[in-house]
Protein backbone atom coordinates (compact mmCIF):
# COMPACT_ATOMS: atom_id res chain seq x y z
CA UNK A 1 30.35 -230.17 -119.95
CA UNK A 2 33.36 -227.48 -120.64
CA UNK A 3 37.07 -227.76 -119.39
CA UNK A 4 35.34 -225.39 -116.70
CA UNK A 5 33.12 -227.95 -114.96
CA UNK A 6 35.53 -230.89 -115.43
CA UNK A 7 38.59 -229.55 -113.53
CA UNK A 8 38.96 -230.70 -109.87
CA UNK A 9 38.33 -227.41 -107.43
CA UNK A 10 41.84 -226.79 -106.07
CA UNK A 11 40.43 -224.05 -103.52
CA UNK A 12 40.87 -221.40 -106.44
CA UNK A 13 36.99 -220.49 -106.74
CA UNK A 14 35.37 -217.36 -106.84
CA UNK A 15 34.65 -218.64 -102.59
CA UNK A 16 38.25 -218.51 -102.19
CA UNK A 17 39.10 -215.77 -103.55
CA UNK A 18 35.96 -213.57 -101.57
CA UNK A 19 37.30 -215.18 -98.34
CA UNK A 20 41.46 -214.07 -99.22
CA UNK A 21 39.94 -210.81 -100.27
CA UNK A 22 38.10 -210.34 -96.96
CA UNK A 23 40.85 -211.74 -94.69
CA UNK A 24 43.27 -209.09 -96.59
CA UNK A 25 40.77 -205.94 -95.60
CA UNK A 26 39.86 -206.89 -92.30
CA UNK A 27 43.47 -207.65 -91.49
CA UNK A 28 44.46 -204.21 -93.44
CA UNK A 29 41.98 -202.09 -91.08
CA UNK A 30 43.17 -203.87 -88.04
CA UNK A 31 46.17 -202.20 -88.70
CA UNK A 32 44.31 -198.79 -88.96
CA UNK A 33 44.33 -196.86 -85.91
CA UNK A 34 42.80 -193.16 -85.70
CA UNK A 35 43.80 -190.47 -83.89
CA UNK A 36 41.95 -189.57 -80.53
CA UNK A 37 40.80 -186.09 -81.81
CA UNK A 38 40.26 -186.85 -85.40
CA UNK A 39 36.92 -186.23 -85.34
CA UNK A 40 37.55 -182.87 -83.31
CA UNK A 41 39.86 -181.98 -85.71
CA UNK A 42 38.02 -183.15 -88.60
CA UNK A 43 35.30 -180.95 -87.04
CA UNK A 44 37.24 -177.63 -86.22
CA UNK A 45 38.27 -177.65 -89.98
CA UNK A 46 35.24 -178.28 -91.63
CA UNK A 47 33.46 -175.13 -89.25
CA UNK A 48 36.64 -172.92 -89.85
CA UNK A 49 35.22 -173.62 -94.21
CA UNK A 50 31.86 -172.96 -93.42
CA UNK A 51 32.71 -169.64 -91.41
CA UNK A 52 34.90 -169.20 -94.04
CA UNK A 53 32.05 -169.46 -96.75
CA UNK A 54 29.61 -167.46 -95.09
CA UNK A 55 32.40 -164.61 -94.32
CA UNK A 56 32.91 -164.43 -98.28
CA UNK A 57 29.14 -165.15 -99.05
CA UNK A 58 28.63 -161.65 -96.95
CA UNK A 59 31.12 -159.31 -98.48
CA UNK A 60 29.51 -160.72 -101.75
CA UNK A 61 26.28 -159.37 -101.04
CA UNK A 62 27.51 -156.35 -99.51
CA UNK A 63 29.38 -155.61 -102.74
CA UNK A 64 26.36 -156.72 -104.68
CA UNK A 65 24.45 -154.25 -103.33
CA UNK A 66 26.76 -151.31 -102.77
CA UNK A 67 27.25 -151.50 -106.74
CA UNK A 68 23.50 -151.39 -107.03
CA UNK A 69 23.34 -148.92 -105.06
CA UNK A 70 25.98 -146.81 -106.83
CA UNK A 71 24.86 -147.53 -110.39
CA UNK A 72 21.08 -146.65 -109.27
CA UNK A 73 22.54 -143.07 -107.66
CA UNK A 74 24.30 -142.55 -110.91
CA UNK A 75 21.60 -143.21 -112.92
CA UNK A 76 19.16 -140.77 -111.13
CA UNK A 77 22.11 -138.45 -111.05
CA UNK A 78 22.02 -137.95 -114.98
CA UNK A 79 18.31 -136.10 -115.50
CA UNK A 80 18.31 -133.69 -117.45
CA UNK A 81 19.79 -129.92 -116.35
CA UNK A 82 16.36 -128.26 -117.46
CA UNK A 83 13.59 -128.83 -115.23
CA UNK A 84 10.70 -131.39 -116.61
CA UNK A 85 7.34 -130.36 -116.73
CA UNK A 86 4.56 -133.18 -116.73
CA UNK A 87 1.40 -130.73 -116.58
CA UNK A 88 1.15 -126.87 -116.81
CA UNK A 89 -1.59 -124.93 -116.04
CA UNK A 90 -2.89 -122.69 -118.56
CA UNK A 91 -4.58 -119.19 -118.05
CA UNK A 92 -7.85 -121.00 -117.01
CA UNK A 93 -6.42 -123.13 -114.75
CA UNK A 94 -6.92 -126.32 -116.35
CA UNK A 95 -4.26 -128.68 -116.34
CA UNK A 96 -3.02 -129.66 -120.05
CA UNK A 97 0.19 -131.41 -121.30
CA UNK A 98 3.30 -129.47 -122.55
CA UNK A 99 3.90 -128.08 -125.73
CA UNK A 100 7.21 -128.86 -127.36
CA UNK A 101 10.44 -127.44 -125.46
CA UNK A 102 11.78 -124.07 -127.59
């Protein structure tokens, strides 16, 4: 038997103290009072984020794709001055593939 066991309970047990502990927090949100439009306000904020993210989530796409739109204009923009020639058609009239440029 330990020191533990043999010591008289003066109401300092792990009961006690779950009982103080639960007295203390029931008595602490007694105390708590909300206000009458929390939750409307709680409510109006969290919408005024999400129009807020979807506002910025749009002019990121928008951007996204005016720059992709931009770079790909650019791109095609920088063929060559001299016009390419894929096929020619020879004397015959049969289609063969071009010689090397002069």
């Amino acid at each position: 038997m330990t020191h533990r066991d043999a010591t008289p309970s003066h109401g300092t047990g792990p009961g006690r103290t779950e009982r103080e502990l639960s007295e203390a927090l029931a008595a602490l949100a007694d105390g708590v009072r909300a206000a009458p439009d929390a939750y409307r306000t709680a409510r109006g904020e969290w919408l005024r984020r999400e129009r807020r993210r979807r506002l910025v989530l749009a002019v990121l796409i928008t951007v996204v794709f005016a720059l992709a739109t931009l770079i790909g204009l650019w791109v095609l923009n920088q063929t060559p001055s001299h016009p390419g020639v894929i096929f020619s058609t020879t004397a015959a009239g049969h289609a063969s593939l071009p010689g090397p440029h002069p």
